[in-house]
Protein backbone atom coordinates (compact mmCIF):
# COMPACT_ATOMS: atom_id res chain seq x y z
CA UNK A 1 -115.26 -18.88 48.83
CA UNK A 2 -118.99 -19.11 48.82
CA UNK A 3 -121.16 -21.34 50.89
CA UNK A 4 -121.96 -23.67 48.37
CA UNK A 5 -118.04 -24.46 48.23
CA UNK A 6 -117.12 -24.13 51.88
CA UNK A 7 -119.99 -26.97 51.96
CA UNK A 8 -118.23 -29.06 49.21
CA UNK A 9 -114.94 -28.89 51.14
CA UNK A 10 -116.34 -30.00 54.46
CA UNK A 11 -117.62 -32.90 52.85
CA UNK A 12 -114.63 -33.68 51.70
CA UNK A 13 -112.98 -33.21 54.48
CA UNK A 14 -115.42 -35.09 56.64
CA UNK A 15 -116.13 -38.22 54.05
CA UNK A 16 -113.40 -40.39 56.13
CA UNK A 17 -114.90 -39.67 59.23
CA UNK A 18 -118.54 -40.85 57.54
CA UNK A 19 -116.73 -44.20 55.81
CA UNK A 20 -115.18 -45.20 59.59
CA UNK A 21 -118.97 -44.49 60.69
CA UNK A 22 -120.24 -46.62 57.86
CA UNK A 23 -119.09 -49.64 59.04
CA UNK A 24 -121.96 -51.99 61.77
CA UNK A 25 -118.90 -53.50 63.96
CA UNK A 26 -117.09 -49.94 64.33
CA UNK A 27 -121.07 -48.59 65.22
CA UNK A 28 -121.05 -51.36 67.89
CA UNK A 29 -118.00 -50.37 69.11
CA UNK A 30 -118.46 -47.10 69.77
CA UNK A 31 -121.89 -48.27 71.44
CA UNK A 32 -120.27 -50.52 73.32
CA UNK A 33 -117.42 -47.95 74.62
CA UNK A 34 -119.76 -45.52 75.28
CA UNK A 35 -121.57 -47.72 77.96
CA UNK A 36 -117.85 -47.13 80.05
CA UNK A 37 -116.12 -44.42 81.10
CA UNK A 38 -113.54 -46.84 82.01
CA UNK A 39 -112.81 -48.05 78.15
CA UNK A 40 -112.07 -51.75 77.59
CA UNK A 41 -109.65 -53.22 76.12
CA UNK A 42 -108.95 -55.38 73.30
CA UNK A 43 -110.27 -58.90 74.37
CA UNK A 44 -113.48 -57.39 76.15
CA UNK A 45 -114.39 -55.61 72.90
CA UNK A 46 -113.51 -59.34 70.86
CA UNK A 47 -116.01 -61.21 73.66
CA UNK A 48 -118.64 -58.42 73.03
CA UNK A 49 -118.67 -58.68 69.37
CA UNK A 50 -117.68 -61.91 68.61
CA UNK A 51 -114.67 -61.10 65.81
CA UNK A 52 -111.60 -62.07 65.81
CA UNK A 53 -109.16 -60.26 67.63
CA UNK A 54 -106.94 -58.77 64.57
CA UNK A 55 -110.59 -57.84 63.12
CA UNK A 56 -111.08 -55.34 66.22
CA UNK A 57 -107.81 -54.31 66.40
CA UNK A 58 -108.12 -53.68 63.08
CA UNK A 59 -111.36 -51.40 63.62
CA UNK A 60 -109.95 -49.50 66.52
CA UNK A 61 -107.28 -48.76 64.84
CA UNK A 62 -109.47 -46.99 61.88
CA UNK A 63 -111.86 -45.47 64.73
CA UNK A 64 -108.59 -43.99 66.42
CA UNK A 65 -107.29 -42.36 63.39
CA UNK A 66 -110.63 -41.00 62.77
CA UNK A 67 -110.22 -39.24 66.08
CA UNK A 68 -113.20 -41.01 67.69
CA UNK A 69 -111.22 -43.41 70.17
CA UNK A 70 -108.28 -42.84 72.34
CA UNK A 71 -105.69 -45.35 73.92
CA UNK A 72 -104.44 -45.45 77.02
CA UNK A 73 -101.38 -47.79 77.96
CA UNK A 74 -102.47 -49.29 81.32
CA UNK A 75 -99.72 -52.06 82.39
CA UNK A 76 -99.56 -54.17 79.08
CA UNK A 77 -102.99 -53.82 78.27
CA UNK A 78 -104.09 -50.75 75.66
CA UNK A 79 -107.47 -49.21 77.06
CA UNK A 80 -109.69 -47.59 73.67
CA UNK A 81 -112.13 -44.90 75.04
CA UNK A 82 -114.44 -42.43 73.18
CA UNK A 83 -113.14 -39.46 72.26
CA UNK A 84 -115.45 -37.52 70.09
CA UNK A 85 -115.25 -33.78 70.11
CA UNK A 86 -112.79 -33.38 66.87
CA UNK A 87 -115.45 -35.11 64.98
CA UNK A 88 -118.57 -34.15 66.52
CA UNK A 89 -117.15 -30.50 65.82
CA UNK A 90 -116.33 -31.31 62.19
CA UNK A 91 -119.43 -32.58 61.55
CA UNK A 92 -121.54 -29.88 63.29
CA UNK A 93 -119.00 -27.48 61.91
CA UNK A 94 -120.70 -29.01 57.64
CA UNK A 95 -124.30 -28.95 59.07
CA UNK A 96 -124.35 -25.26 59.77
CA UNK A 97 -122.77 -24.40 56.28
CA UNK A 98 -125.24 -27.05 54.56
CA UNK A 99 -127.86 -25.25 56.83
CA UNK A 100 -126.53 -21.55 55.67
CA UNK A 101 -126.56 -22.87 51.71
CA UNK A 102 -130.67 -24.21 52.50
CA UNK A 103 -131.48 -20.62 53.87
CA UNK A 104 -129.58 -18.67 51.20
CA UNK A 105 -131.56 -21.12 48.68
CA UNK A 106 -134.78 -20.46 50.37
CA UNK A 107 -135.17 -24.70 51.06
């Protein structure tokens, strides 16, 4: 497989990741989380953003299957964190082969 198609299939792979990313409430919740290395919970992430709260569940439910937030059960409260090293590692992983394709294309 060259470059040029290794590149192609990291995008693919990685263009969920970038949607989740796309969105300005998920951005400010991953701002938001990464001001704590305690994590909050559902109803301090609603006061912070002003949504509802089904609308961030909704989003931390998208951000956790993107690998970017974990839960932890404390009592009956959920507790979202940031958990970033799958996708910080995917997408580091498609800038050195779109890196490798510039160099082999003299860019």
């Amino acid at each position: 497989m060259t470059t040029r198609q290794q590149a192609a299939t990291a995008f693919e792979a990685a263009a969920p990741l970038f949607t989740v990313l796309a969105d300005p409430y998920r951005q400010q919740i991953l701002l938001d989380l990464g001001t704590t290395a305690e994590g909050r919970n559902v109803n301090e992430i609603t006061e912070k953003l002003a949504l509802s709260r089904p609308a961030v569940s909704h989003h931390l439910l998208l951000l956790k299957q993107a690998g970017l937030v974990a839960v932890t059960k404390h009592g009956t409260q959920n507790i979202y964190t940031l958990t970033l090293k799958a996708p910080i590692h995917q997408i580091r992983a498609l800038m050195d082969l779109l890196e490798a394709s510039c160099e082999r294309g003299n860019h």
